[in-house]
C-alpha atoms as a PDB file:
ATOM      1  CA  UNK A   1     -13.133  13.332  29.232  1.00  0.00           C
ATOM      2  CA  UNK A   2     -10.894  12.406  26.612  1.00  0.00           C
ATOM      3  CA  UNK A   3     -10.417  14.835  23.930  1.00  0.00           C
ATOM      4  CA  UNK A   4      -8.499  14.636  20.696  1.00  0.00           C
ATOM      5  CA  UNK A   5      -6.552  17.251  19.268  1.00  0.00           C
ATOM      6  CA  UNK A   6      -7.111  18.089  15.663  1.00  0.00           C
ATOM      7  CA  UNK A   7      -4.811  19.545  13.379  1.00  0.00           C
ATOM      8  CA  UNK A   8      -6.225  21.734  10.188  1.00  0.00           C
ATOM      9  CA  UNK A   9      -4.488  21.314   7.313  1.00  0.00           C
ATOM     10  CA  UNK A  10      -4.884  22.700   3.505  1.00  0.00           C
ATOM     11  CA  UNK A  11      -3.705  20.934   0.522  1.00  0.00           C
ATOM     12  CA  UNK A  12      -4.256  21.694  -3.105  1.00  0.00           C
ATOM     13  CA  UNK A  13      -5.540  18.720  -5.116  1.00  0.00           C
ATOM     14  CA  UNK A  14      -4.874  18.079  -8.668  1.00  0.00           C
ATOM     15  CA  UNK A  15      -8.650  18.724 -10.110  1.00  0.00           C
ATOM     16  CA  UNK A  16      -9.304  15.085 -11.119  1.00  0.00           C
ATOM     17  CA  UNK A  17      -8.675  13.962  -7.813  1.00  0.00           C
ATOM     18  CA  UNK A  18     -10.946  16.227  -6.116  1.00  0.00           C
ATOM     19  CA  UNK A  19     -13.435  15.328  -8.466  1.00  0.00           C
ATOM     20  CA  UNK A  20     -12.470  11.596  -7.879  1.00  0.00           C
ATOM     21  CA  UNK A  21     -12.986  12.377  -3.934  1.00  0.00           C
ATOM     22  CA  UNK A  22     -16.469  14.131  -4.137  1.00  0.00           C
ATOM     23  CA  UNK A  23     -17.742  11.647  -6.010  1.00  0.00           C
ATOM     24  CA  UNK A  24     -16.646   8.240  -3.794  1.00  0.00           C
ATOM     25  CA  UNK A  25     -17.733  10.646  -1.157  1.00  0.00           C
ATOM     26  CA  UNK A  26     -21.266  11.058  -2.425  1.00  0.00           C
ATOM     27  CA  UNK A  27     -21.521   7.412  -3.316  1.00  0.00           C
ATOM     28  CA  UNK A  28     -20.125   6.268   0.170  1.00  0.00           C
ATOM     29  CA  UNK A  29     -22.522   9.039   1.785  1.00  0.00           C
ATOM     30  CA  UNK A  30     -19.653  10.516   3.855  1.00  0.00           C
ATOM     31  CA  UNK A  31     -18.277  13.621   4.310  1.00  0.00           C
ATOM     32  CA  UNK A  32     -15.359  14.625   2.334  1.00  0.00           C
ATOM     33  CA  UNK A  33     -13.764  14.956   4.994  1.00  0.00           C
ATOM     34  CA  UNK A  34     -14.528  11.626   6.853  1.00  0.00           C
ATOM     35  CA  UNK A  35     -13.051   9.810   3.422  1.00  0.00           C
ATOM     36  CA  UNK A  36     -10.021  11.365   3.619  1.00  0.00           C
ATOM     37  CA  UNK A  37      -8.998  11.312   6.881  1.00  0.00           C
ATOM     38  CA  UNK A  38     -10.181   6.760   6.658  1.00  0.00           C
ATOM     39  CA  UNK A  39      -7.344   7.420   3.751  1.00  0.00           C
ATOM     40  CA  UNK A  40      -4.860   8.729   5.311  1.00  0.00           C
ATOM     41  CA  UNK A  41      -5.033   6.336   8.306  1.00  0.00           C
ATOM     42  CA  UNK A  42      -5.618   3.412   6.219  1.00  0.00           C
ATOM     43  CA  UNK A  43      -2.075   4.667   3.694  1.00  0.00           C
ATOM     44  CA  UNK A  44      -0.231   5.287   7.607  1.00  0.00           C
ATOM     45  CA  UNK A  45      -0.342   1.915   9.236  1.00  0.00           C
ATOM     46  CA  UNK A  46       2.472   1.702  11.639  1.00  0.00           C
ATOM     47  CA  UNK A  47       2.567  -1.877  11.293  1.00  0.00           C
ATOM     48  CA  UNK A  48       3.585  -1.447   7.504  1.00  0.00           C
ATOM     49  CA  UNK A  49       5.638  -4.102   6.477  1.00  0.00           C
ATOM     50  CA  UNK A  50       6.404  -4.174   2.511  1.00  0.00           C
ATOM     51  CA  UNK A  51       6.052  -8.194   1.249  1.00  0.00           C
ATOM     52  CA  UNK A  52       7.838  -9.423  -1.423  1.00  0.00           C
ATOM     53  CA  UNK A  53       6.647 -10.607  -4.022  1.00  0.00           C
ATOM     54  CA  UNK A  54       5.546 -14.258  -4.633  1.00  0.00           C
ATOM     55  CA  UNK A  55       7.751 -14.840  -7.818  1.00  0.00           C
ATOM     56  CA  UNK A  56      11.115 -12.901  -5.767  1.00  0.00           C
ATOM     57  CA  UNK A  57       9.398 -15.491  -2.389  1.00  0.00           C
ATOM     58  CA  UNK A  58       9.583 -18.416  -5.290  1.00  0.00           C
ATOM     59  CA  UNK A  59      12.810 -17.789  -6.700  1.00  0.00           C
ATOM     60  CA  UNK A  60      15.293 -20.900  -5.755  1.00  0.00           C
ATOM     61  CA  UNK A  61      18.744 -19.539  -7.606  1.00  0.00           C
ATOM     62  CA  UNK A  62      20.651 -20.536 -10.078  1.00  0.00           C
ATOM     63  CA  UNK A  63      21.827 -24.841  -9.815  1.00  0.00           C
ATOM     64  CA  UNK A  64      24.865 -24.296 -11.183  1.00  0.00           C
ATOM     65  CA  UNK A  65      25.800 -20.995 -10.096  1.00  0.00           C
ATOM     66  CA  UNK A  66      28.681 -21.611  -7.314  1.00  0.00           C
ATOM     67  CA  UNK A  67      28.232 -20.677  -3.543  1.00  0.00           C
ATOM     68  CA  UNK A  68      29.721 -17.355  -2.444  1.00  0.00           C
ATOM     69  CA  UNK A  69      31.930 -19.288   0.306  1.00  0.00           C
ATOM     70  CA  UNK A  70      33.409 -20.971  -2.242  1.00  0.00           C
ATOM     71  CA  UNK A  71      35.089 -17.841  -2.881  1.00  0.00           C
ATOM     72  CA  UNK A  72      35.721 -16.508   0.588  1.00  0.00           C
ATOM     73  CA  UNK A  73      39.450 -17.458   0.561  1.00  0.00           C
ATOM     74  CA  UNK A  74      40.097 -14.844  -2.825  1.00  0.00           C
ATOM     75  CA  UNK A  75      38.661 -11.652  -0.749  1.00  0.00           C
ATOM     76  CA  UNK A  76      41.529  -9.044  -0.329  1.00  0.00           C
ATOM     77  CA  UNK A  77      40.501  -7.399   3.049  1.00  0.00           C
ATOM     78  CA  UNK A  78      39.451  -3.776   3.301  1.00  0.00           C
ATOM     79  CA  UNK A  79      41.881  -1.183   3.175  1.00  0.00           C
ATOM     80  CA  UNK A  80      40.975   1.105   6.674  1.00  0.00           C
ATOM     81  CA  UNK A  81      41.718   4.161   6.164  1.00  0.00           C
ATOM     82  CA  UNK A  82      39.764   6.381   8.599  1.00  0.00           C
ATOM     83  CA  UNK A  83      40.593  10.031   7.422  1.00  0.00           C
END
């Protein structure tokens, strides 16, 4: 038999919220309960990846603007100074 192990947990809710809860609850016919705990695991997918955004995906640069190796030769190297 597999069995899960359950963790109990209290939080305090901001009243609006936990009005906001009961009622998707009520009109999902679920337990409170049941609602949040689809929340939390649909909020903690371990696959999350964040995605840019299409006008950051879209963004070509500026034409004129000149290429950063153009400017390699001018870097002064790092000073190492360890301690």
């Amino acid at each position: 038999m597999n069995r899960e192990t359950i963790m109990q947990i209290t939080i305090t809710l901001p009243q609006d919220l936990e009005q906001d809860l009961m009622r998707r609850s009520i009109q999902f016919n679920v337990s409170l309960q049941t609602l949040i705990i689809n929340a939390l695991r649909d909020s903690s997918d371990l696959n999350f990846a964040p995605e840019w955004s299409d006008i950051i995906l879209s963004y070509t640069g500026v034409s004129d603007f000149p290429a950063f190796e153009s400017y390699r030769g001018e870097l002064v190297p790092p000073e190492l100074e360890l301690f």
